[in-house]
C-alpha atoms as a PDB file:
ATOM      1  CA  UNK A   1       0.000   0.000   0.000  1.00  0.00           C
ATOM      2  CA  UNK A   2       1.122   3.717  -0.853  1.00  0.00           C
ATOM      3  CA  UNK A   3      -0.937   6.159   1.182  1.00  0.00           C
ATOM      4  CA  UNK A   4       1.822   9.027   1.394  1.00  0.00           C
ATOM      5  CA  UNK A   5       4.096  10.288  -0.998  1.00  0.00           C
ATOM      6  CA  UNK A   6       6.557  13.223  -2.104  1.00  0.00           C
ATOM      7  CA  UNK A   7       5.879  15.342  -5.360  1.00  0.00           C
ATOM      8  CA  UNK A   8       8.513  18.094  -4.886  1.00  0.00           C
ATOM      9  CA  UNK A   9      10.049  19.067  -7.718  1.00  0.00           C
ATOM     10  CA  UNK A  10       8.908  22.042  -9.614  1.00  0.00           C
ATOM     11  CA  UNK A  11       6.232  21.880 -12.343  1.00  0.00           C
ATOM     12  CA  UNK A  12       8.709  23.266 -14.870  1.00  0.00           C
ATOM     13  CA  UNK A  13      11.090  21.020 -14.090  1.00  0.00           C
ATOM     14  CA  UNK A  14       8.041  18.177 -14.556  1.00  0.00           C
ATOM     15  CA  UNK A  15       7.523  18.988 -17.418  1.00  0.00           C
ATOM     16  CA  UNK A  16      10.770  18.776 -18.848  1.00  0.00           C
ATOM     17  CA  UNK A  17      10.854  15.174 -17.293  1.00  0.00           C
ATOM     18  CA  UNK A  18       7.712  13.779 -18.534  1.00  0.00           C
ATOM     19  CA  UNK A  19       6.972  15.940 -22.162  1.00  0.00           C
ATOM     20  CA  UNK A  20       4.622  17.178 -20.856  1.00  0.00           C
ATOM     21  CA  UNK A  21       2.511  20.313 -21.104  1.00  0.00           C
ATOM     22  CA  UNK A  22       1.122  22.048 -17.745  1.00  0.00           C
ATOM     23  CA  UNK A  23      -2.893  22.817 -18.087  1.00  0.00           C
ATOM     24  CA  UNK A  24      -4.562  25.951 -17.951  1.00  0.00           C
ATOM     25  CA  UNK A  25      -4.105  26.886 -14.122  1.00  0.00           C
ATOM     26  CA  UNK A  26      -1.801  24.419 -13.158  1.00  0.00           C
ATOM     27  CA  UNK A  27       0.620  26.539 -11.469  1.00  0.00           C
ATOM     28  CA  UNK A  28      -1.749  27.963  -9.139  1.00  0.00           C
ATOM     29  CA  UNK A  29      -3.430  24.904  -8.333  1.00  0.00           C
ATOM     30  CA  UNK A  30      -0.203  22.995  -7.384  1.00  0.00           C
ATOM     31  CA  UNK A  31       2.242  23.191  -4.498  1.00  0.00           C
ATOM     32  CA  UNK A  32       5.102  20.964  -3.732  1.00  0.00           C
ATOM     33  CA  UNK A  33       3.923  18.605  -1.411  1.00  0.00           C
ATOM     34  CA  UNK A  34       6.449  16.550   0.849  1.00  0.00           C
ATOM     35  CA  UNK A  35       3.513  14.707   2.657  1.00  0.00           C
ATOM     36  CA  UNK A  36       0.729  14.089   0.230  1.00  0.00           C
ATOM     37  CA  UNK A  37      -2.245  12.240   1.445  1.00  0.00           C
ATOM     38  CA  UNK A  38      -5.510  10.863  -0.169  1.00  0.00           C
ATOM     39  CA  UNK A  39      -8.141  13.676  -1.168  1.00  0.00           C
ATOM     40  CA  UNK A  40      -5.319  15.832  -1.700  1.00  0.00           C
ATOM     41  CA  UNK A  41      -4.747  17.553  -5.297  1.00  0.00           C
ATOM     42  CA  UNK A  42      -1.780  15.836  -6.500  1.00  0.00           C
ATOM     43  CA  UNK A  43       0.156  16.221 -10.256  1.00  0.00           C
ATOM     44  CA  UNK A  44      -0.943  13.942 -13.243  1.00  0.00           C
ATOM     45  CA  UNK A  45       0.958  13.283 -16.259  1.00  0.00           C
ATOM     46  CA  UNK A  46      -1.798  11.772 -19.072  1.00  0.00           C
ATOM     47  CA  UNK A  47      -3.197  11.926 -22.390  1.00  0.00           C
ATOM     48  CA  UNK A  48      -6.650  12.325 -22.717  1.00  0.00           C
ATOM     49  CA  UNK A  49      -9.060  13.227 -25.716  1.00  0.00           C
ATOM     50  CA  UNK A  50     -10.071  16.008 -24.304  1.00  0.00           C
ATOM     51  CA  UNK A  51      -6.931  17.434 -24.999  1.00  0.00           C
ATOM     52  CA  UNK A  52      -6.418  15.739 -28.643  1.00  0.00           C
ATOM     53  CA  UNK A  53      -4.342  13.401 -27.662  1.00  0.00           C
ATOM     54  CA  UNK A  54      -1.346  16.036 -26.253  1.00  0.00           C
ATOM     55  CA  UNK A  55       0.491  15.467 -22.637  1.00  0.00           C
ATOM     56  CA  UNK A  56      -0.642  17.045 -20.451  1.00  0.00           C
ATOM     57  CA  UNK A  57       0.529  17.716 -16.595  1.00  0.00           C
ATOM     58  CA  UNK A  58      -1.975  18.513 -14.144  1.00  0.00           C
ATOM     59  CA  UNK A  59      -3.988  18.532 -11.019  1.00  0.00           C
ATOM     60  CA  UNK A  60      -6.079  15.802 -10.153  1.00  0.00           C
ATOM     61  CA  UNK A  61      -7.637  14.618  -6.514  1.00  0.00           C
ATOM     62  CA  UNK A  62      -6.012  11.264  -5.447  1.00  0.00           C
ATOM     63  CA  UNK A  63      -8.779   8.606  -4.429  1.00  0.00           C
ATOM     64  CA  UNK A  64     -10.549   7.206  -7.876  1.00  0.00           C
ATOM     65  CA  UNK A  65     -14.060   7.950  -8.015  1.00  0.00           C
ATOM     66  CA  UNK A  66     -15.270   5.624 -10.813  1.00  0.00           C
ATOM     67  CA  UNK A  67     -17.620   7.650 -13.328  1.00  0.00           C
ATOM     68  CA  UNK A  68     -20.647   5.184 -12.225  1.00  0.00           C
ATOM     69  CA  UNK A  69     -20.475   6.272  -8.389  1.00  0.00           C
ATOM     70  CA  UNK A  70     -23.461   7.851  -6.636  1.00  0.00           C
ATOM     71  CA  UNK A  71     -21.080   9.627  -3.793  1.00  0.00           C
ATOM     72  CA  UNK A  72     -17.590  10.487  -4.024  1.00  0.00           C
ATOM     73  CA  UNK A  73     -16.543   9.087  -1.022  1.00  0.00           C
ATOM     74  CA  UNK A  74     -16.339   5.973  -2.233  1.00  0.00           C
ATOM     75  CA  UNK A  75     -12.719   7.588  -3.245  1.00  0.00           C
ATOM     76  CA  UNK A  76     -11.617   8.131   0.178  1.00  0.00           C
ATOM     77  CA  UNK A  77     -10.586   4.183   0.209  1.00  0.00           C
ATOM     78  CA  UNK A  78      -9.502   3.896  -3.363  1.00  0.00           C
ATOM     79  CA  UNK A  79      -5.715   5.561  -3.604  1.00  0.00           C
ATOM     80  CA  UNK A  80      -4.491   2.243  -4.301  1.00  0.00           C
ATOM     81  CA  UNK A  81      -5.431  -0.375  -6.882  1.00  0.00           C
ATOM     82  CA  UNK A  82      -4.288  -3.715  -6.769  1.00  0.00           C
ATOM     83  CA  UNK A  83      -2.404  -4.637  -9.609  1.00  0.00           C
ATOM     84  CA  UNK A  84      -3.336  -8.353  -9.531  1.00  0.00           C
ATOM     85  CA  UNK A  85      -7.121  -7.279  -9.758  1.00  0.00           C
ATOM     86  CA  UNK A  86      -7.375  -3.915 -11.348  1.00  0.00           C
ATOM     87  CA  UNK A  87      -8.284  -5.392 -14.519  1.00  0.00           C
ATOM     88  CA  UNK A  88     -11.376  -7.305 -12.925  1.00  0.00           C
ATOM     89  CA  UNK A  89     -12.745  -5.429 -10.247  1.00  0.00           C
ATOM     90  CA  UNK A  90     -15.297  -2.760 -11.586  1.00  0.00           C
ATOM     91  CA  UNK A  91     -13.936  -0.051  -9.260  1.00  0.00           C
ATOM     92  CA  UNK A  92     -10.901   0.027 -11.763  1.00  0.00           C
ATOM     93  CA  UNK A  93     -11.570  -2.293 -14.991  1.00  0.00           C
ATOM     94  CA  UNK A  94     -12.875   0.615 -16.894  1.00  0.00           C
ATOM     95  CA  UNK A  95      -9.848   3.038 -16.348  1.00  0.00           C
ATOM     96  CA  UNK A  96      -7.549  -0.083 -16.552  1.00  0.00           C
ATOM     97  CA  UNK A  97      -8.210  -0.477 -19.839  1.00  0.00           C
ATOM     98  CA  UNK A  98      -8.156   3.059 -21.787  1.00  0.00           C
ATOM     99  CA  UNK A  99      -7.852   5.875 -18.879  1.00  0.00           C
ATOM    100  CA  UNK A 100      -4.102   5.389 -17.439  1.00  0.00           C
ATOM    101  CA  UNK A 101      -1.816   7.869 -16.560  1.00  0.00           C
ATOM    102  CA  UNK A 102       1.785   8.701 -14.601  1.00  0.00           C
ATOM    103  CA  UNK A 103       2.014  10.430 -10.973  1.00  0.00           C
ATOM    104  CA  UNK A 104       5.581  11.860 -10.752  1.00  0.00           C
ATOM    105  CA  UNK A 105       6.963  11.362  -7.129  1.00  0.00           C
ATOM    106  CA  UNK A 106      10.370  11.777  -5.996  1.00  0.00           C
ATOM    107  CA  UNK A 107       9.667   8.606  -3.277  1.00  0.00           C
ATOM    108  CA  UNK A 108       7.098   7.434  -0.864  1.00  0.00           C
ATOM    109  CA  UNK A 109       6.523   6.973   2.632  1.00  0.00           C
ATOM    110  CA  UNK A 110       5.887   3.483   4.223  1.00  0.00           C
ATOM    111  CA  UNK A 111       5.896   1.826   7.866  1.00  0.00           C
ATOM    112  CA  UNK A 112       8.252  -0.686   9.136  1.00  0.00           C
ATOM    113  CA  UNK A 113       6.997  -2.857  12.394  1.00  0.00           C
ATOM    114  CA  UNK A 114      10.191  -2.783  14.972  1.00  0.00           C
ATOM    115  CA  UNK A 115       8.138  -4.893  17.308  1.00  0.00           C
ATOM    116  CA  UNK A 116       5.361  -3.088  18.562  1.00  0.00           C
ATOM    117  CA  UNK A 117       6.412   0.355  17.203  1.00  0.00           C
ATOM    118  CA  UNK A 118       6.280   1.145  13.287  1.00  0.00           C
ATOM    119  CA  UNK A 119       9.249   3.244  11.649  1.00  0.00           C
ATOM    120  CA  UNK A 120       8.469   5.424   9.275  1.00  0.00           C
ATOM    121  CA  UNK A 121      10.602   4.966   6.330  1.00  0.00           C
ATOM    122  CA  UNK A 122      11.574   8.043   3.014  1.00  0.00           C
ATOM    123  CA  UNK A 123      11.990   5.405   0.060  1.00  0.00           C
ATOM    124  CA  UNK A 124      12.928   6.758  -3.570  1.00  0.00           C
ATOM    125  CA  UNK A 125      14.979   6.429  -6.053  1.00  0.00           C
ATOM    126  CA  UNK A 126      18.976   4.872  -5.658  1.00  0.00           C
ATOM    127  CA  UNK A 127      20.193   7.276  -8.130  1.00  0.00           C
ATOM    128  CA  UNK A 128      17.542  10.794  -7.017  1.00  0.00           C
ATOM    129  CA  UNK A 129      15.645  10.366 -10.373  1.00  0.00           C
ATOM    130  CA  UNK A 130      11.943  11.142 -10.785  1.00  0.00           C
ATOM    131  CA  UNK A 131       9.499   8.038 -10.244  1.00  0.00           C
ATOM    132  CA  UNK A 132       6.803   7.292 -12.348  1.00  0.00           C
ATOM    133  CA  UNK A 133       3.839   5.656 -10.641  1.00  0.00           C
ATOM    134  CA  UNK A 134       1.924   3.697 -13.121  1.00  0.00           C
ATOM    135  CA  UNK A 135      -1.768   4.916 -12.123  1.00  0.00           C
ATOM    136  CA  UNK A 136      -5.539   5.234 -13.357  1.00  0.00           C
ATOM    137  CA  UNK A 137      -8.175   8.160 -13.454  1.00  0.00           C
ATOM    138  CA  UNK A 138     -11.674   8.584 -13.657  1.00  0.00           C
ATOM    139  CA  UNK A 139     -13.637  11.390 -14.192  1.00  0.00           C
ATOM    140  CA  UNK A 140     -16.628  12.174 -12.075  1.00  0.00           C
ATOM    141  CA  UNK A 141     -19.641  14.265 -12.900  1.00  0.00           C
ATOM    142  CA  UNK A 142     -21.134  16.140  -9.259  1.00  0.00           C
ATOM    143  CA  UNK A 143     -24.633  17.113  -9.343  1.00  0.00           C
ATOM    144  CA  UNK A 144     -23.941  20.719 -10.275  1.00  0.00           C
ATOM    145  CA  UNK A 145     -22.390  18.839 -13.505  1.00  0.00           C
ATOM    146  CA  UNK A 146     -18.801  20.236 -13.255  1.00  0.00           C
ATOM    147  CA  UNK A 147     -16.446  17.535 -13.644  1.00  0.00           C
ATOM    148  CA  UNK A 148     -14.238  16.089 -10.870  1.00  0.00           C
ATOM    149  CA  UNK A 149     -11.112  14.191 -11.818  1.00  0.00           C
ATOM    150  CA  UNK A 150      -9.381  11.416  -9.592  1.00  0.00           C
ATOM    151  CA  UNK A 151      -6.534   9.013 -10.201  1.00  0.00           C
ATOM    152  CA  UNK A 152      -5.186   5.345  -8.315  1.00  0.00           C
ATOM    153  CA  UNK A 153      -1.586   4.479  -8.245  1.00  0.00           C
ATOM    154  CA  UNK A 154      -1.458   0.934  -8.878  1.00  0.00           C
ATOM    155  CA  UNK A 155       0.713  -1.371  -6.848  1.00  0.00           C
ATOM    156  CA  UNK A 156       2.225  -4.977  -6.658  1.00  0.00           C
ATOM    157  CA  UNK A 157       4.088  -7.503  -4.033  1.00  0.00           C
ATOM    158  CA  UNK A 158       7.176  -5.589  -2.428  1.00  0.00           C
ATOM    159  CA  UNK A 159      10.249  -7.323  -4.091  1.00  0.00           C
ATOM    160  CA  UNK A 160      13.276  -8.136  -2.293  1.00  0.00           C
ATOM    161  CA  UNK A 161      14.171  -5.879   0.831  1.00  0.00           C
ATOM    162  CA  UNK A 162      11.353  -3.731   0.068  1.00  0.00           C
ATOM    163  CA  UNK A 163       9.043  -6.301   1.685  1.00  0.00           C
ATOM    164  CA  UNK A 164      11.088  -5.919   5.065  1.00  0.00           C
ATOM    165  CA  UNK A 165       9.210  -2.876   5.299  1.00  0.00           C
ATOM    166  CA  UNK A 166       5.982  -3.497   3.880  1.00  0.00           C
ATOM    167  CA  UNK A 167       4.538  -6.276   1.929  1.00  0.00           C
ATOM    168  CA  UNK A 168       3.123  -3.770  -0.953  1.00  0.00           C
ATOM    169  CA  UNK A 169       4.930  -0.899  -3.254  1.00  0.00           C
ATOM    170  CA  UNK A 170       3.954   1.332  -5.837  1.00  0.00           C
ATOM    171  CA  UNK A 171       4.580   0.606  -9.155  1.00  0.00           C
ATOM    172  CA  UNK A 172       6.910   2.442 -10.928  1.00  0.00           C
ATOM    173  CA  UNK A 173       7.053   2.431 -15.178  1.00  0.00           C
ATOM    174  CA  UNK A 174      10.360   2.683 -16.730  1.00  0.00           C
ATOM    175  CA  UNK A 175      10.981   5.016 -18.660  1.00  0.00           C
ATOM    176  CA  UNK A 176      10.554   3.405 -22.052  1.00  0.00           C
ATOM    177  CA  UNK A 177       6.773   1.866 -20.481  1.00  0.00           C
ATOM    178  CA  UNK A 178       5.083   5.635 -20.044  1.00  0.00           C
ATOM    179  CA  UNK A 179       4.305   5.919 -24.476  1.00  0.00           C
ATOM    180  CA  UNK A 180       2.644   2.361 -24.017  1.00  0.00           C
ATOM    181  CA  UNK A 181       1.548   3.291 -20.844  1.00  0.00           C
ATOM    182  CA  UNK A 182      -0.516   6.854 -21.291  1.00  0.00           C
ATOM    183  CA  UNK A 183      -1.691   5.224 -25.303  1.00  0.00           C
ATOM    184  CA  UNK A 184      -5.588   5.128 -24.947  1.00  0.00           C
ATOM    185  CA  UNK A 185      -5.039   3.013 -27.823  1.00  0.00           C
ATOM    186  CA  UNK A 186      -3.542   0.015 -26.006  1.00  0.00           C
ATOM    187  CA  UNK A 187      -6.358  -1.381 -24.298  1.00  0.00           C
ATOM    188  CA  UNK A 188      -5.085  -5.515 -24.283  1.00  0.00           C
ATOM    189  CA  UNK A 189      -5.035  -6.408 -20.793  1.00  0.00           C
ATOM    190  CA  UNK A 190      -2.430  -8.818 -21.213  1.00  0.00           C
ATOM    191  CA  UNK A 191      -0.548  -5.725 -23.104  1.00  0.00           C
ATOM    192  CA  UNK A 192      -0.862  -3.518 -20.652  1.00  0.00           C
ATOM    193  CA  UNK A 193       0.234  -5.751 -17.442  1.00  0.00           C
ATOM    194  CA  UNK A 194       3.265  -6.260 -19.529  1.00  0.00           C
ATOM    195  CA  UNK A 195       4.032  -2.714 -18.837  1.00  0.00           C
ATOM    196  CA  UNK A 196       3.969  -3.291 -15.312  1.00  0.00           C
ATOM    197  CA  UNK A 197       7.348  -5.044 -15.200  1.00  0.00           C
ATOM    198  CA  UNK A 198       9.190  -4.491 -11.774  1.00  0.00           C
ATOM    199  CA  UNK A 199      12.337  -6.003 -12.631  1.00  0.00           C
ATOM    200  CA  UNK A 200      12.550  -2.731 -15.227  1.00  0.00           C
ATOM    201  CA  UNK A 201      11.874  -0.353 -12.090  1.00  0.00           C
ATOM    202  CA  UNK A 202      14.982   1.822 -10.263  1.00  0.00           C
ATOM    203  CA  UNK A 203      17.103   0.655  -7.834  1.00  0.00           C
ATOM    204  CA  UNK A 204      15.691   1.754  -3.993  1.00  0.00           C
ATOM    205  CA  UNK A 205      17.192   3.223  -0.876  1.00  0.00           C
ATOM    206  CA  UNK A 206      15.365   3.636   2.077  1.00  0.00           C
ATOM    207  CA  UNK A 207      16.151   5.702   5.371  1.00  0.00           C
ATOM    208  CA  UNK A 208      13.812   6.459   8.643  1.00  0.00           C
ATOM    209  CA  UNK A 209      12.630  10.033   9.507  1.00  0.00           C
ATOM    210  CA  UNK A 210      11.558  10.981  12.035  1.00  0.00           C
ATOM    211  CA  UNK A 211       7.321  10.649  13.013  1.00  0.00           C
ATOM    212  CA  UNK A 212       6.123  13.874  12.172  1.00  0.00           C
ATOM    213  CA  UNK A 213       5.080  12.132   9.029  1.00  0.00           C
ATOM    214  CA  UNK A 214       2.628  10.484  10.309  1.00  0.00           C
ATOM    215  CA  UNK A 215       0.264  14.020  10.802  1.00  0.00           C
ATOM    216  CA  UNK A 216      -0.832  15.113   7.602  1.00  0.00           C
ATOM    217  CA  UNK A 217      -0.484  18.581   8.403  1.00  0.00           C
ATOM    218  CA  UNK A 218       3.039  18.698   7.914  1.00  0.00           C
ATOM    219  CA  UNK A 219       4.879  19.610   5.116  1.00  0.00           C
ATOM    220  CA  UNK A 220       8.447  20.230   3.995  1.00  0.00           C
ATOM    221  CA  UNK A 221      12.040  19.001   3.429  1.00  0.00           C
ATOM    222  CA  UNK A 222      12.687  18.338   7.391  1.00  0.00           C
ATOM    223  CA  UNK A 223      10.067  15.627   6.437  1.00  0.00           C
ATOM    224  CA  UNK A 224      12.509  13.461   4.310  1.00  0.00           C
ATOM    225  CA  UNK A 225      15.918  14.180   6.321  1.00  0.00           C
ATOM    226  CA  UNK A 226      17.585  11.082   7.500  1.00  0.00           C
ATOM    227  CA  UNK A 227      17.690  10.049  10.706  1.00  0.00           C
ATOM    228  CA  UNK A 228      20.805   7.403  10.911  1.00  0.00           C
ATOM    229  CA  UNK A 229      22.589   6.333   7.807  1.00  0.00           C
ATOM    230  CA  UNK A 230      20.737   4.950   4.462  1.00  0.00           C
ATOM    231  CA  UNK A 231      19.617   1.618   4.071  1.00  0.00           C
ATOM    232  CA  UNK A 232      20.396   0.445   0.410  1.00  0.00           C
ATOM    233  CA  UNK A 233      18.068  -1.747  -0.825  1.00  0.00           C
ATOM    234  CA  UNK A 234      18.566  -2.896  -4.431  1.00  0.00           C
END
């Protein structure tokens, strides 16, 4: 499970990374965010019709609210889709097949049990590079009929010394998976799993920081410091 991440880096700098272009109001509707939580607006890197077909960056709220739901709510739960089922499951089937997109992150947050306390743990990137979570949006139409947009990141089994610290991770696309990835126009399931392939993702470090993380009202760098030396992973 992902349920806190970092999305630092500035939006320029974004989209220079992902060839992307940054939507009408972008800027003002996006802050760097070095403790985002579900329901908040987070960055989105996809190509939709509404915009012919041209990559786009922007703002979407994290928590998918399939197009069919009565309430959106039913988000609050759904920051994470599971990988093995996302193709099934009719909370994500839909978007699985033709609505995908990228969330940039420079690393993620996740517990490790010491016993009976948890450490919270700053994982990203061996090398400091941009990660590409592989993820899925809706769009949702409220009653006032303005639309609401909302995205997933999908996730898969923790491999090697990342499951010491938690038995899920995000899924991260390599860089030569995000044209495949963001293509409305590749809608095999079997295709598009083949996408998914972790062995292709960086190399991880991990360190602990300190528990301030763990209230969502905080925010900023002193967030991600390091506590006692790295932990490299693989």
């Amino acid at each position: 499970m992902c349920g806190r991440y970092v999305v630092a880096t500035p939006y320029r700098q974004l989209e220079l990374e992902f060839g992307a272009v940054a939507g009408n109001g972008f800027a003002a509707s996006f802050a760097p965010n070095y403790n985002t939580a579900p329901t908040d607006p987070v960055p989105v890197v996809w190509q939709r019709r509404e915009d012919e077909g041209e990559r786009r960056l922007s703002v979407a709220r994290w928590g998918l609210i399939p197009y069919w739901a009565k309430d959106p709510g039913v988000g609050v739960r759904a920051f994470n889709a599971r990988v093995e089922t996302a193709a099934e499951k009719p909370m994500f089937r839909s978007a699985f097949a033709r609505r995908r997109c990228v969330l940039p992150a420079d690393g993620y947050y996740e517990w490790k049990k010491d016993g009976a306390r948890k450490q919270p743990m700053f994982i990203h990137a061996a090398d400091g590079g941009k990660l590409a979570f592989a993820g899925l949006y809706e769009r949702w139409i409220d009653p006032g009929n303005r639309p609401l947009w909302s995205v997933s990141i999908l996730t898969g089994p923790a491999l090697g010394p990342l499951a010491e610290i938690h038995d899920r991770m995000p899924l991260a696309l390599a860089r030569d998976a995000i044209d495949p990835w963001l293509d409305e126009g590749v809608r095999d399931v079997d295709q598009v799993r083949s996408l998914l392939d972790l062995t292709a993702a960086p190399a991880w470090t991990a360190h602990p920081v300190g528990p301030e993380v763990g209230n969502v009202r905080n925010n900023g760098p002193e967030l991600i410091r390091e506590l006692t030396g790295p932990e490299t992973l693989f």
